[in-house]
PDB file of N, CA and C in Angstrom:
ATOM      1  N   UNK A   1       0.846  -1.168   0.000  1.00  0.00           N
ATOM      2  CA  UNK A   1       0.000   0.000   0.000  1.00  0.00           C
ATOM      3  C   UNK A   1       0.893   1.232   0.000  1.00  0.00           C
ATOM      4  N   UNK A   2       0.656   2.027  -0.548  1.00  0.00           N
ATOM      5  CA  UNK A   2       1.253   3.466  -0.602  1.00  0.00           C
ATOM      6  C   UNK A   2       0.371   4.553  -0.681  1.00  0.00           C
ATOM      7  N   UNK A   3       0.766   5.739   0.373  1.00  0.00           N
ATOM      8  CA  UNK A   3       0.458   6.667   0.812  1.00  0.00           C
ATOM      9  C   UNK A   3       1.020   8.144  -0.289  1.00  0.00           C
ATOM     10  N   UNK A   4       0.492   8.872  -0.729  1.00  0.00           N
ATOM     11  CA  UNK A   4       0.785   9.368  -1.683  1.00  0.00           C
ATOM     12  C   UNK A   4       0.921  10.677  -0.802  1.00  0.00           C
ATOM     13  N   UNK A   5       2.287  11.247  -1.294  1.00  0.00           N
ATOM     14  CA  UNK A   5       3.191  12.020  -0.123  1.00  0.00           C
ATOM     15  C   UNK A   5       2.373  13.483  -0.499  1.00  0.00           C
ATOM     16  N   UNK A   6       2.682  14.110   0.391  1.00  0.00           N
ATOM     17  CA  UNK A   6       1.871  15.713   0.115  1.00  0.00           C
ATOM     18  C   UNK A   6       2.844  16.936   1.144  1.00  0.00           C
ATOM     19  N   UNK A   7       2.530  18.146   0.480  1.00  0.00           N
ATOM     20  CA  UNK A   7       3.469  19.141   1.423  1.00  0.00           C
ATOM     21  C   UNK A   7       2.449  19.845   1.965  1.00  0.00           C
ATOM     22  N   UNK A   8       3.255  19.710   3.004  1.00  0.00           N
ATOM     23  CA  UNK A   8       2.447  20.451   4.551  1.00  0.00           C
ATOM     24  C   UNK A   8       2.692  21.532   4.437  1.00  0.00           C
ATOM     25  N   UNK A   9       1.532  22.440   4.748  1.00  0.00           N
ATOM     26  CA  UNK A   9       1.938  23.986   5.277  1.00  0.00           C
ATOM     27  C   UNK A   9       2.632  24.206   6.821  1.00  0.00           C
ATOM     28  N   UNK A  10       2.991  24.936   7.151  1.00  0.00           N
ATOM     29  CA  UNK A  10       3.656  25.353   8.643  1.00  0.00           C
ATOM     30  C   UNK A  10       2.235  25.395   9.420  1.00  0.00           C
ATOM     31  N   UNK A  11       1.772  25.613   9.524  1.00  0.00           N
ATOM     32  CA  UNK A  11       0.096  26.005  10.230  1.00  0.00           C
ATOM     33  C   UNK A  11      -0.871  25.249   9.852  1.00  0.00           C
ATOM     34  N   UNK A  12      -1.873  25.095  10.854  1.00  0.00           N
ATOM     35  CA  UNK A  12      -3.012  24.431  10.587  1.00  0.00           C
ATOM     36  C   UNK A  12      -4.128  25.510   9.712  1.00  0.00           C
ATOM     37  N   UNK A  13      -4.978  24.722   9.221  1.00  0.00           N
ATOM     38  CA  UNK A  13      -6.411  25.089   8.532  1.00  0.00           C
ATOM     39  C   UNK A  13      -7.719  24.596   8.922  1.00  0.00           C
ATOM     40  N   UNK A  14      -7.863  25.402   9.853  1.00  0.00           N
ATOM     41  CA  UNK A  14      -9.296  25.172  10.664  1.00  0.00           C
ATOM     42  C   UNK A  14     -10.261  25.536   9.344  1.00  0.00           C
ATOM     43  N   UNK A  15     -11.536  25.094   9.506  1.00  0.00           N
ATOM     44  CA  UNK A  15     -12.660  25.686   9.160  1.00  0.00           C
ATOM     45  C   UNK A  15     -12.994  27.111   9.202  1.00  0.00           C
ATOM     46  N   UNK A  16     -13.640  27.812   8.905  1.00  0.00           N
ATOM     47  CA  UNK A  16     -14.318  29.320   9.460  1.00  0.00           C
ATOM     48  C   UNK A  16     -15.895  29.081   9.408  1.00  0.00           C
ATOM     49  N   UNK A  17     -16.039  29.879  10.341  1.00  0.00           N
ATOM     50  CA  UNK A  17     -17.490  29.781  10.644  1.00  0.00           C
ATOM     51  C   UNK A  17     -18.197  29.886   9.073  1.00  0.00           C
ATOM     52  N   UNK A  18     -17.700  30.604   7.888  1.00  0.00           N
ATOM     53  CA  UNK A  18     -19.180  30.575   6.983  1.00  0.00           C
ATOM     54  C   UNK A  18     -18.781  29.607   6.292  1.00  0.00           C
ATOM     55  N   UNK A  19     -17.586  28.347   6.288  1.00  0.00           N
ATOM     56  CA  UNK A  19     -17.598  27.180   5.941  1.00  0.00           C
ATOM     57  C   UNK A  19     -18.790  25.893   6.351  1.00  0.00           C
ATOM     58  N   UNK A  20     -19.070  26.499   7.711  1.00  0.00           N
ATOM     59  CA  UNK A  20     -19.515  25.425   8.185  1.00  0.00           C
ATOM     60  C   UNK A  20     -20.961  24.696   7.436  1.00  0.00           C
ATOM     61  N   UNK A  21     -21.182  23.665   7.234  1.00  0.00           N
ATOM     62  CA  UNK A  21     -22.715  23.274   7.305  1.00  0.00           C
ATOM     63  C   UNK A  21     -23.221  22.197   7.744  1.00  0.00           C
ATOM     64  N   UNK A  22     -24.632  22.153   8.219  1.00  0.00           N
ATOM     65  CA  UNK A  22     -25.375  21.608   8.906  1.00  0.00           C
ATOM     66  C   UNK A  22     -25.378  20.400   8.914  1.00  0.00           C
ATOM     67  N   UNK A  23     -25.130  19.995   9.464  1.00  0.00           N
ATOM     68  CA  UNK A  23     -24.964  18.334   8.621  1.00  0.00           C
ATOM     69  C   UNK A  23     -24.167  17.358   8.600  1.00  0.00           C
ATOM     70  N   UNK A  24     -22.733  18.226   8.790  1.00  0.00           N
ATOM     71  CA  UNK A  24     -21.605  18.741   7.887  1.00  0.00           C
ATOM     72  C   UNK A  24     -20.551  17.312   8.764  1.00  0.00           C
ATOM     73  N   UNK A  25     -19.858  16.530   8.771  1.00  0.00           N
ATOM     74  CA  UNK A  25     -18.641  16.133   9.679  1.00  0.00           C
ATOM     75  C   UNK A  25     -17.355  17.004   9.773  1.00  0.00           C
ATOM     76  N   UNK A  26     -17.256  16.820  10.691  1.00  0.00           N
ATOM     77  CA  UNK A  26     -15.959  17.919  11.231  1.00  0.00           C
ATOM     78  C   UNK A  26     -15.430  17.167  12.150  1.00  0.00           C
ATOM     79  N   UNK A  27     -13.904  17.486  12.767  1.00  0.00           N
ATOM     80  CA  UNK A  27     -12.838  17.159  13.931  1.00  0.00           C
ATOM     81  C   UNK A  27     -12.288  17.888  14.160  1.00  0.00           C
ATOM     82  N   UNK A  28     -12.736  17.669  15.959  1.00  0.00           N
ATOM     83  CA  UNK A  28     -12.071  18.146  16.672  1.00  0.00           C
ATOM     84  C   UNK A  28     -10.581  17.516  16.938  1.00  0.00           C
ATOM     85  N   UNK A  29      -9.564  18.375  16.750  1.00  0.00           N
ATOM     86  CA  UNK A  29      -7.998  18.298  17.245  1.00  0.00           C
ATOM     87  C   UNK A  29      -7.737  18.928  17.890  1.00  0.00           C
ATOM     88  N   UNK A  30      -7.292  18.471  19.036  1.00  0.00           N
ATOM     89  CA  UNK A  30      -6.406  19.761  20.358  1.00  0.00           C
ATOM     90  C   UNK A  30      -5.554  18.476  20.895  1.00  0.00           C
ATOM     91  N   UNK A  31      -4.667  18.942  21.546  1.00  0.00           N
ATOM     92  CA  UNK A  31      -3.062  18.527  22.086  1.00  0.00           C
ATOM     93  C   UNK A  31      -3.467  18.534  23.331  1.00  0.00           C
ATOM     94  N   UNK A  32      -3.230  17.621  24.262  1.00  0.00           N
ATOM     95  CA  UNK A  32      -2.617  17.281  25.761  1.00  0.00           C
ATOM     96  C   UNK A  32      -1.389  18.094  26.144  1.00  0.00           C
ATOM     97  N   UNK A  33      -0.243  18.215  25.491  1.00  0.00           N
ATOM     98  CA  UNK A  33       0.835  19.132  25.497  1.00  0.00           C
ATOM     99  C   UNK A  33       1.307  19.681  24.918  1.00  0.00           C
ATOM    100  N   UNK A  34       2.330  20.779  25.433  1.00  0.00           N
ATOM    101  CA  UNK A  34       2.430  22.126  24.920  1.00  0.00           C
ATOM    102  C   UNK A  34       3.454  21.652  23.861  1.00  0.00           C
ATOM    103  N   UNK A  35       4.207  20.403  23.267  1.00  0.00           N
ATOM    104  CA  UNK A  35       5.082  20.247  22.467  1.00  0.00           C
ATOM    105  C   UNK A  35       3.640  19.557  21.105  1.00  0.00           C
ATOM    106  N   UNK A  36       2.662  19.705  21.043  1.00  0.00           N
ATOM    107  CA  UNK A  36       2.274  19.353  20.262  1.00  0.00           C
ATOM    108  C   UNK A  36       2.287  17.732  19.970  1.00  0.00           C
ATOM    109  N   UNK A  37       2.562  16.920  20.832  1.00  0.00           N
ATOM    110  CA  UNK A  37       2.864  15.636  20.444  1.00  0.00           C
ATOM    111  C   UNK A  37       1.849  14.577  20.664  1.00  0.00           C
ATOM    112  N   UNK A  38       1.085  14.671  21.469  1.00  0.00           N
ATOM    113  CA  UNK A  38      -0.123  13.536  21.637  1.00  0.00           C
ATOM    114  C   UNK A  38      -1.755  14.520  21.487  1.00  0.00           C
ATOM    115  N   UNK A  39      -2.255  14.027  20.942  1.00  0.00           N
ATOM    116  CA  UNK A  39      -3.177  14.929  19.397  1.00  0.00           C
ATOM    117  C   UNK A  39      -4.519  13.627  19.843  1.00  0.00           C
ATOM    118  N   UNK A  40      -5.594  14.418  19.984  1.00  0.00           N
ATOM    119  CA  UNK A  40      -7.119  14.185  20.919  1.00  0.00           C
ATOM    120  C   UNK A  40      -7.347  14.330  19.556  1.00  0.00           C
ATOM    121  N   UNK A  41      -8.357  12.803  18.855  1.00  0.00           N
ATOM    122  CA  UNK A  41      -9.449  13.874  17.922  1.00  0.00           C
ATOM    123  C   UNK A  41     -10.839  13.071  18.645  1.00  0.00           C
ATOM    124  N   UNK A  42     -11.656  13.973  17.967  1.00  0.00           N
ATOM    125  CA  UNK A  42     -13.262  13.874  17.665  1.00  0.00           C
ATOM    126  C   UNK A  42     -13.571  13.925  17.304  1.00  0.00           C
ATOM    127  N   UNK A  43     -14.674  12.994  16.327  1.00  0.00           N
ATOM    128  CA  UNK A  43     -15.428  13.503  15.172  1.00  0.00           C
ATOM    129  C   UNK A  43     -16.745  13.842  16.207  1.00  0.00           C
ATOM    130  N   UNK A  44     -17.325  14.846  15.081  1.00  0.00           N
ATOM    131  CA  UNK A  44     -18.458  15.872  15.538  1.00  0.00           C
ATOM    132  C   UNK A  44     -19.287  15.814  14.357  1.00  0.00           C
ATOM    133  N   UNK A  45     -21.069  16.353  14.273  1.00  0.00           N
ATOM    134  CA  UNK A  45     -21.205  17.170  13.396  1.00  0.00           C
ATOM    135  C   UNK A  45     -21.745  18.211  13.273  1.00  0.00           C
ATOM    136  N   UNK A  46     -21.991  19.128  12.566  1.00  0.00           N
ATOM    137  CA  UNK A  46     -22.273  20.648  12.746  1.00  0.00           C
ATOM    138  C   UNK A  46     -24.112  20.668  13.035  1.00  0.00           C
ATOM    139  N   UNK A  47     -24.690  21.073  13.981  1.00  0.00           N
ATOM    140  CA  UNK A  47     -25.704  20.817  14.496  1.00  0.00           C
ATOM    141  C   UNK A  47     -26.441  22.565  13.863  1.00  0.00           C
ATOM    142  N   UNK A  48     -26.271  22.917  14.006  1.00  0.00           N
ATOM    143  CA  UNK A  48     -26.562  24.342  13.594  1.00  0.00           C
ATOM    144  C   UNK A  48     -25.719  25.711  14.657  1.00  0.00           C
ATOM    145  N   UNK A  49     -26.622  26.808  14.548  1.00  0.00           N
ATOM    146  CA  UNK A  49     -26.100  28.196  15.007  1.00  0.00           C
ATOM    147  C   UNK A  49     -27.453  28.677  15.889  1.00  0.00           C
ATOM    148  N   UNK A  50     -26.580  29.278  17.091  1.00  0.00           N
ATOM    149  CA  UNK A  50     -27.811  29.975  17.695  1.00  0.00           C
ATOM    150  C   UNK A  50     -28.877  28.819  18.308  1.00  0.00           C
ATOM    151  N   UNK A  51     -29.132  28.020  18.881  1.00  0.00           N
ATOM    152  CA  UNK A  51     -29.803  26.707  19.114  1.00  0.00           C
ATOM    153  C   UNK A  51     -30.693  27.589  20.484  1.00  0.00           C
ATOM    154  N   UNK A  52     -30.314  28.249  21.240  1.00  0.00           N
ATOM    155  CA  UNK A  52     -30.491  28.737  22.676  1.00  0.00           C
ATOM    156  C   UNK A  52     -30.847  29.997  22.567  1.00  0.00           C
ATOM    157  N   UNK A  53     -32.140  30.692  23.182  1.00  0.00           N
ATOM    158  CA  UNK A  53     -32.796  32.152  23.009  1.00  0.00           C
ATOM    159  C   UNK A  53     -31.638  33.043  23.634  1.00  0.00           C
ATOM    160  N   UNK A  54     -31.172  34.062  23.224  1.00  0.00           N
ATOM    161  CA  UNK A  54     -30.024  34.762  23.638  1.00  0.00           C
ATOM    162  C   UNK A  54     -28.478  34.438  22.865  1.00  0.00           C
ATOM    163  N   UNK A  55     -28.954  33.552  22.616  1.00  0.00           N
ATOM    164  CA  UNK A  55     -27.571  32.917  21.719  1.00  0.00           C
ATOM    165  C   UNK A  55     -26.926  34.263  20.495  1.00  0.00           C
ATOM    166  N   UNK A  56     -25.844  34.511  20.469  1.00  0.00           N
ATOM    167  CA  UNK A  56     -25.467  35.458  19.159  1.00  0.00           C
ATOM    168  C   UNK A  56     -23.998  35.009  19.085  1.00  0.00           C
ATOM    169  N   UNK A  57     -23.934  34.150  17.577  1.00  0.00           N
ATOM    170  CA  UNK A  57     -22.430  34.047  17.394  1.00  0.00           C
ATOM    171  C   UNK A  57     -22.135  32.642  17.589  1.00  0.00           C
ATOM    172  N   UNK A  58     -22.805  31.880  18.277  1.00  0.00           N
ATOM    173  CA  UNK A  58     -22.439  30.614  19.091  1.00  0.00           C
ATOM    174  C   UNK A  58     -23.079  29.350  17.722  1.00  0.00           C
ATOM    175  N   UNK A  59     -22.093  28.554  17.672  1.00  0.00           N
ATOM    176  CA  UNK A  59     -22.070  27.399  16.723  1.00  0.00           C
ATOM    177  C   UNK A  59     -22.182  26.015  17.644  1.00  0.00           C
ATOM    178  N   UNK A  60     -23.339  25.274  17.441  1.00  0.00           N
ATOM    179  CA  UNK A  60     -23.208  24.047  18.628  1.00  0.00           C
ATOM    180  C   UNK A  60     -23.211  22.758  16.983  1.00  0.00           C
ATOM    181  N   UNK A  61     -22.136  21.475  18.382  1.00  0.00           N
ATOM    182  CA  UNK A  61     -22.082  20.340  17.552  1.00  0.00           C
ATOM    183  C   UNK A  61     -22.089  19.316  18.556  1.00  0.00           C
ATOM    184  N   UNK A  62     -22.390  18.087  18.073  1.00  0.00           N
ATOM    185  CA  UNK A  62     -23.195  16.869  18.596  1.00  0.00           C
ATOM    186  C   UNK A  62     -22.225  15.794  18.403  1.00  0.00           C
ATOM    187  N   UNK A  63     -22.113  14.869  19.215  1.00  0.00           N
ATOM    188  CA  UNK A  63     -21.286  13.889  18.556  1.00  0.00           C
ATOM    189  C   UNK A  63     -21.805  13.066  17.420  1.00  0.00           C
ATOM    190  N   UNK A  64     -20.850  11.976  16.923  1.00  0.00           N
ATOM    191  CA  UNK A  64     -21.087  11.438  15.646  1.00  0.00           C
ATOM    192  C   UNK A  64     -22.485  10.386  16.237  1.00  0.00           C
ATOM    193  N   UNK A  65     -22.319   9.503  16.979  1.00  0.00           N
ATOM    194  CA  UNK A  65     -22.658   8.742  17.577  1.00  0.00           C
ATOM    195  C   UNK A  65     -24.166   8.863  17.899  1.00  0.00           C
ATOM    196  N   UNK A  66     -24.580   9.677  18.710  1.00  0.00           N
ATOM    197  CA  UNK A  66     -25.545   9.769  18.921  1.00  0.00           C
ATOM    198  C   UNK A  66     -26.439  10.754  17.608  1.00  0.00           C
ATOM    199  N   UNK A  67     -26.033  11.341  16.835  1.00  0.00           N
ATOM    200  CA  UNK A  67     -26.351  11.907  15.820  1.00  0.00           C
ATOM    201  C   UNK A  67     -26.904  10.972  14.790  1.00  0.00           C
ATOM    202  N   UNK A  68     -26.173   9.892  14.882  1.00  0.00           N
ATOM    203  CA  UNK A  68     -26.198   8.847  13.891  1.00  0.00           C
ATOM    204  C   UNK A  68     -27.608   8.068  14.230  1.00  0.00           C
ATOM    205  N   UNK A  69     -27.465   8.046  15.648  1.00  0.00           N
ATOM    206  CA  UNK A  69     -29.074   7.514  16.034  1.00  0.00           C
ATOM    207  C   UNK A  69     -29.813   8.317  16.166  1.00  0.00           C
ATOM    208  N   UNK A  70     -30.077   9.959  15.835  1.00  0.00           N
ATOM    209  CA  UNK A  70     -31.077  10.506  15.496  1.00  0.00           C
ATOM    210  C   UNK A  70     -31.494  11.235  16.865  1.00  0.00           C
ATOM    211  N   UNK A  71     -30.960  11.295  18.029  1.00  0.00           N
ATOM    212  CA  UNK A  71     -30.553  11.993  19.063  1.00  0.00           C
ATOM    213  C   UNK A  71     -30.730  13.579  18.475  1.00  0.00           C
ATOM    214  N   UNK A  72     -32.070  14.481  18.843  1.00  0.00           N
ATOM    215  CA  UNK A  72     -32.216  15.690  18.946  1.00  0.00           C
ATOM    216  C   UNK A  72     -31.556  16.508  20.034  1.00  0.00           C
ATOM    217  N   UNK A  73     -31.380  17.747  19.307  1.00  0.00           N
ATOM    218  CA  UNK A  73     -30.447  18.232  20.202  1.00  0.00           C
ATOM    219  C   UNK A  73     -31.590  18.904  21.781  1.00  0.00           C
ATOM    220  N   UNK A  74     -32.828  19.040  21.518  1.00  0.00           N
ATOM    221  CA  UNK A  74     -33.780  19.374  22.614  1.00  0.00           C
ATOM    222  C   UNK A  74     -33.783  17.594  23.246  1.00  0.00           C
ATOM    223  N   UNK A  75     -33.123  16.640  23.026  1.00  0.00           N
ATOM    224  CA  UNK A  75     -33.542  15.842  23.663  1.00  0.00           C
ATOM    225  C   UNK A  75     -33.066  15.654  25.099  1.00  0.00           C
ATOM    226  N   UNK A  76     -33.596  15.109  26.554  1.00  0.00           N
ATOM    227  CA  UNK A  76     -33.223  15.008  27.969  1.00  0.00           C
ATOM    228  C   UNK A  76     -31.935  14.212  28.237  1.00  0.00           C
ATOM    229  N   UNK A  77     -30.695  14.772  28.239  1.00  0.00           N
ATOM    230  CA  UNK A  77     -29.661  14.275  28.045  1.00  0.00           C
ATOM    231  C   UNK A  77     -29.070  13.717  29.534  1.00  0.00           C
ATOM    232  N   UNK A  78     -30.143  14.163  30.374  1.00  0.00           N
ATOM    233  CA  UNK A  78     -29.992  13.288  31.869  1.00  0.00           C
ATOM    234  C   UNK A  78     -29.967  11.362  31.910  1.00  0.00           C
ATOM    235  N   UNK A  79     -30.948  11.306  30.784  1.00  0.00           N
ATOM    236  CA  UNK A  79     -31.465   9.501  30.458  1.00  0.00           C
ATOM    237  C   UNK A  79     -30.452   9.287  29.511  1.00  0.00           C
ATOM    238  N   UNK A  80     -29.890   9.968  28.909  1.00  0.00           N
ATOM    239  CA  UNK A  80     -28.728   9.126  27.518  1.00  0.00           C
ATOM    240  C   UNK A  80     -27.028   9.763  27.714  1.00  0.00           C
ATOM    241  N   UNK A  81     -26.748   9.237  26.597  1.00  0.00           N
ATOM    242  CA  UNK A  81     -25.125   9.427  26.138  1.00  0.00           C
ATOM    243  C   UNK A  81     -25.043  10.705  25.810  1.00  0.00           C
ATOM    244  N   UNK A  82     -26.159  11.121  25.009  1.00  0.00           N
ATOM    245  CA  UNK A  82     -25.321  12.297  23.428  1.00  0.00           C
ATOM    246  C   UNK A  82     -24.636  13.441  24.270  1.00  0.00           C
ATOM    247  N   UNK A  83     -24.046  13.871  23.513  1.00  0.00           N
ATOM    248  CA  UNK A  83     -22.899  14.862  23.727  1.00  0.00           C
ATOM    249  C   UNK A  83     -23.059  15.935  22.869  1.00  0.00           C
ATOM    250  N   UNK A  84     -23.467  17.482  23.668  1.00  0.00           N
ATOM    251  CA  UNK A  84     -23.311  18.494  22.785  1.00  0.00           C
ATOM    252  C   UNK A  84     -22.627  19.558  22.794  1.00  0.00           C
ATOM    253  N   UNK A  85     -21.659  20.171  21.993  1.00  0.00           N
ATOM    254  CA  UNK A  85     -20.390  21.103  22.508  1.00  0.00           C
ATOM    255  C   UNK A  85     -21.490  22.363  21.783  1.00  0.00           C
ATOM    256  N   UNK A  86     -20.333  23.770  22.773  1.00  0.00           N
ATOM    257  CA  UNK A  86     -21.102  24.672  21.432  1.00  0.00           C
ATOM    258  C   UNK A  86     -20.134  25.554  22.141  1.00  0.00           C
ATOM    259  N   UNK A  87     -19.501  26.613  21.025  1.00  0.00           N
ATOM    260  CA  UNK A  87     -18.651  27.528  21.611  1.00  0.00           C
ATOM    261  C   UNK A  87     -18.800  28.718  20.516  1.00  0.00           C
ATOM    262  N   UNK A  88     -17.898  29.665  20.875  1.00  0.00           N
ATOM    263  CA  UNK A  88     -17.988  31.212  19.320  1.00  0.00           C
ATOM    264  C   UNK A  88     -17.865  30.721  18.019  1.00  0.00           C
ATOM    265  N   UNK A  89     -19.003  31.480  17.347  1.00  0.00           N
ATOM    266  CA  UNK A  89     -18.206  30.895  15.746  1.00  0.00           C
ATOM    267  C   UNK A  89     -16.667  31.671  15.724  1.00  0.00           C
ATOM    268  N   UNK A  90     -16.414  32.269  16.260  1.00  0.00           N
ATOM    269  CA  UNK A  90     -14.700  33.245  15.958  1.00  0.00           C
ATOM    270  C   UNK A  90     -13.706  31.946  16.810  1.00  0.00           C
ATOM    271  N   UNK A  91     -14.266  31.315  17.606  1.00  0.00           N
ATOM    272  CA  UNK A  91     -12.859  30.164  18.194  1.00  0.00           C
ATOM    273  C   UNK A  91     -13.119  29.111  17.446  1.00  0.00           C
ATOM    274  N   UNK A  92     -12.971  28.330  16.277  1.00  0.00           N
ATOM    275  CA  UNK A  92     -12.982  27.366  15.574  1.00  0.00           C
ATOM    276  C   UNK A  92     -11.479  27.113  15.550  1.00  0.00           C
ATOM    277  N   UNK A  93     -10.393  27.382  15.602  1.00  0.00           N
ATOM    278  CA  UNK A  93      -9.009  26.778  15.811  1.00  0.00           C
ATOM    279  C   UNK A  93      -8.842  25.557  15.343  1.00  0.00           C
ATOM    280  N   UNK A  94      -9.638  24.512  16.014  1.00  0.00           N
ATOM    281  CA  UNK A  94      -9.390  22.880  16.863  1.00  0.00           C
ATOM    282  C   UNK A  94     -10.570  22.425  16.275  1.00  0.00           C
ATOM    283  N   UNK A  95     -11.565  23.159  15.134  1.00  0.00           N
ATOM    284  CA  UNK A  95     -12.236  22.802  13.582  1.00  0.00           C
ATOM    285  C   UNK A  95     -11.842  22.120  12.570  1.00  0.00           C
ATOM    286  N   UNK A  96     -12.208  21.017  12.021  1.00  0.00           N
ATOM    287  CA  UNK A  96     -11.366  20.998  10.900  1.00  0.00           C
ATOM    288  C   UNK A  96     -11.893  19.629  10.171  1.00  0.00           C
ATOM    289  N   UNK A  97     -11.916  19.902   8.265  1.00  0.00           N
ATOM    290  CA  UNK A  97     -12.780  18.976   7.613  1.00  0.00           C
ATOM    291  C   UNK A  97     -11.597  17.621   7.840  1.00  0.00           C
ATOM    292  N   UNK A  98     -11.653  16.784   7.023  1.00  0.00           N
ATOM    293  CA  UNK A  98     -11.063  15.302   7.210  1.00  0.00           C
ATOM    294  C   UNK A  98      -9.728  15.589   6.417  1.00  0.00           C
ATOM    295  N   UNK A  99      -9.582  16.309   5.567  1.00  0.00           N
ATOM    296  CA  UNK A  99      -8.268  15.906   4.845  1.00  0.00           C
ATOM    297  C   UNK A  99      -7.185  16.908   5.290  1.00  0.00           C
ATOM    298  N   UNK A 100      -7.880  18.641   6.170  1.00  0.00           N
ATOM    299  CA  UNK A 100      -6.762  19.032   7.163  1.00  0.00           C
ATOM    300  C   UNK A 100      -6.922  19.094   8.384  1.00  0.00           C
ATOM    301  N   UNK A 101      -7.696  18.032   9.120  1.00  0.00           N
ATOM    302  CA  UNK A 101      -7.340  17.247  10.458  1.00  0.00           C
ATOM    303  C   UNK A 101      -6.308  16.130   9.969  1.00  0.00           C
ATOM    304  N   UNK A 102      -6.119  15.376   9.078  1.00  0.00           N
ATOM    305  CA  UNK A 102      -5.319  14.637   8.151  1.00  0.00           C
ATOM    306  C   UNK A 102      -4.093  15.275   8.411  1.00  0.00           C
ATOM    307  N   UNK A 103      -3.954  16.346   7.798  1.00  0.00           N
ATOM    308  CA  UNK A 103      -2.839  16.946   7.821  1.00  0.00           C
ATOM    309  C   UNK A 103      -2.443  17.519   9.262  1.00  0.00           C
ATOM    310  N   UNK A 104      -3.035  18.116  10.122  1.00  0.00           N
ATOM    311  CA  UNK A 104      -2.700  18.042  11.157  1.00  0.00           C
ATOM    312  C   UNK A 104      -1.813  17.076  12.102  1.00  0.00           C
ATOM    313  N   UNK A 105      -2.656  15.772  11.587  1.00  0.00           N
ATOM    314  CA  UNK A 105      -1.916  14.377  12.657  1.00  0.00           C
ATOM    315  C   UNK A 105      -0.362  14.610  11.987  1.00  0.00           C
ATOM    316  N   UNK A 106      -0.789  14.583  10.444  1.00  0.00           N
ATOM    317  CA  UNK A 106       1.085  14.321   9.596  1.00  0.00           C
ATOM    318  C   UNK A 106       1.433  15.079  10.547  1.00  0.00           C
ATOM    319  N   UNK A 107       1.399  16.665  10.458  1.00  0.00           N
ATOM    320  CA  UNK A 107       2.469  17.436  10.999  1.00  0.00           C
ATOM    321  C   UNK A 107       2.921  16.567  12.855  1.00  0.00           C
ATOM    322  N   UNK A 108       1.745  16.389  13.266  1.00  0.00           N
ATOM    323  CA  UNK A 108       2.062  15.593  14.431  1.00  0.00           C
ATOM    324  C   UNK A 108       3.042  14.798  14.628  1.00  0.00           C
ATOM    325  N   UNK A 109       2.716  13.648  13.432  1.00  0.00           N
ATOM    326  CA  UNK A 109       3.636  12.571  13.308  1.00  0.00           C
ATOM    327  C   UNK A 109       5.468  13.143  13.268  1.00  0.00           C
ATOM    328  N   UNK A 110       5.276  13.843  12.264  1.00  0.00           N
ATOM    329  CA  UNK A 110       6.566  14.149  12.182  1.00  0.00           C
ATOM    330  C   UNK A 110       7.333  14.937  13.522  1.00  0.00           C
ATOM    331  N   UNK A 111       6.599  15.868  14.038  1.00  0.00           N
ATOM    332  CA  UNK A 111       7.455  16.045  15.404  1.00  0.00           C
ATOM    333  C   UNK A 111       7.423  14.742  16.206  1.00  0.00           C
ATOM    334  N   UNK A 112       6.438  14.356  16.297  1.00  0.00           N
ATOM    335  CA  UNK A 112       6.968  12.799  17.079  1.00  0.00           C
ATOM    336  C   UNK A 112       8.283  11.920  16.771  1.00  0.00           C
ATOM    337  N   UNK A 113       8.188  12.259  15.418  1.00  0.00           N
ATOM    338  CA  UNK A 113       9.435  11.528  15.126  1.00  0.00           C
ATOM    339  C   UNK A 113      10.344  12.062  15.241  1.00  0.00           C
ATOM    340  N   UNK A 114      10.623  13.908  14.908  1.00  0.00           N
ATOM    341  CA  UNK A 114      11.917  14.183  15.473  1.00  0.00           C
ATOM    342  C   UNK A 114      12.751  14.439  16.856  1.00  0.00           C
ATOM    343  N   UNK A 115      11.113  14.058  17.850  1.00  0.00           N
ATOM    344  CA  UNK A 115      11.703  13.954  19.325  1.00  0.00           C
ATOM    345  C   UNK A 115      11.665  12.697  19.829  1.00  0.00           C
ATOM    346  N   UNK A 116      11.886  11.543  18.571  1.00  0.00           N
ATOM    347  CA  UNK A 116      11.968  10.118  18.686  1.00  0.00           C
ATOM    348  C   UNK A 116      10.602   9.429  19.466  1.00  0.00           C
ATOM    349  N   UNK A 117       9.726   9.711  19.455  1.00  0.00           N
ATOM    350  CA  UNK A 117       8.847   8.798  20.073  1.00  0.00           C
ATOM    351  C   UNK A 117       7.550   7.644  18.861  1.00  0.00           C
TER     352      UNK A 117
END
């Protein structure tokens, strides 16, 4: 099998909020430590904007999982699993479609490898 090589930018490529859509799969990536070396993902999907009266700006997402079984986001999350995040559309950072969360891990990989682990 072969992996067909690609060049990395220096920086990541989050999403932006008027990328997003409804529907949509996305991952979450954020780091445990400050060297960047052990890399959390999540898949998510984009649930909508504004979900909550007062809401302005705020983007909420659901996990894959319970999404998949059709888990509303008004549903009583005291009796089940689902999981719902929601933060600014302006902090999307730790956003990101499949092929640059992809690229993210590479860049990962490779500092892993140059601090040998």
């Amino acid at each position: 099998m072969f992996f067909e090589g690609r060049e990395l930018k220096l920086y990541s490529e989050p999403v932006s909020s008027s990328e997003l859509q409804e529907g949509a799969i996305y991952f979450f990536v954020n780091f445990v430590d400050e060297q960047m070396l052990i890399p959390m993902m999540e898949t998510v999907v984009f649930i909508g904007r504004n979900r909550e009266s007062g809401d302005v700006g705020r983007v909420y997402f659901q996990d894959i999982e319970s999404y998949r079984e059709g888990t509303p986001y008004d549903w009583d999350t005291e009796d089940g699993w689902a999981k719902f995040q929601s933060g600014s559309e302006n902090e999307l950072g730790h956003v990101f479609n499949y092929e640059k969360a992809l690229e993210v891990l590479l860049r990962c990989s490779l500092r892993r490898n140059e601090a040998g682990i």
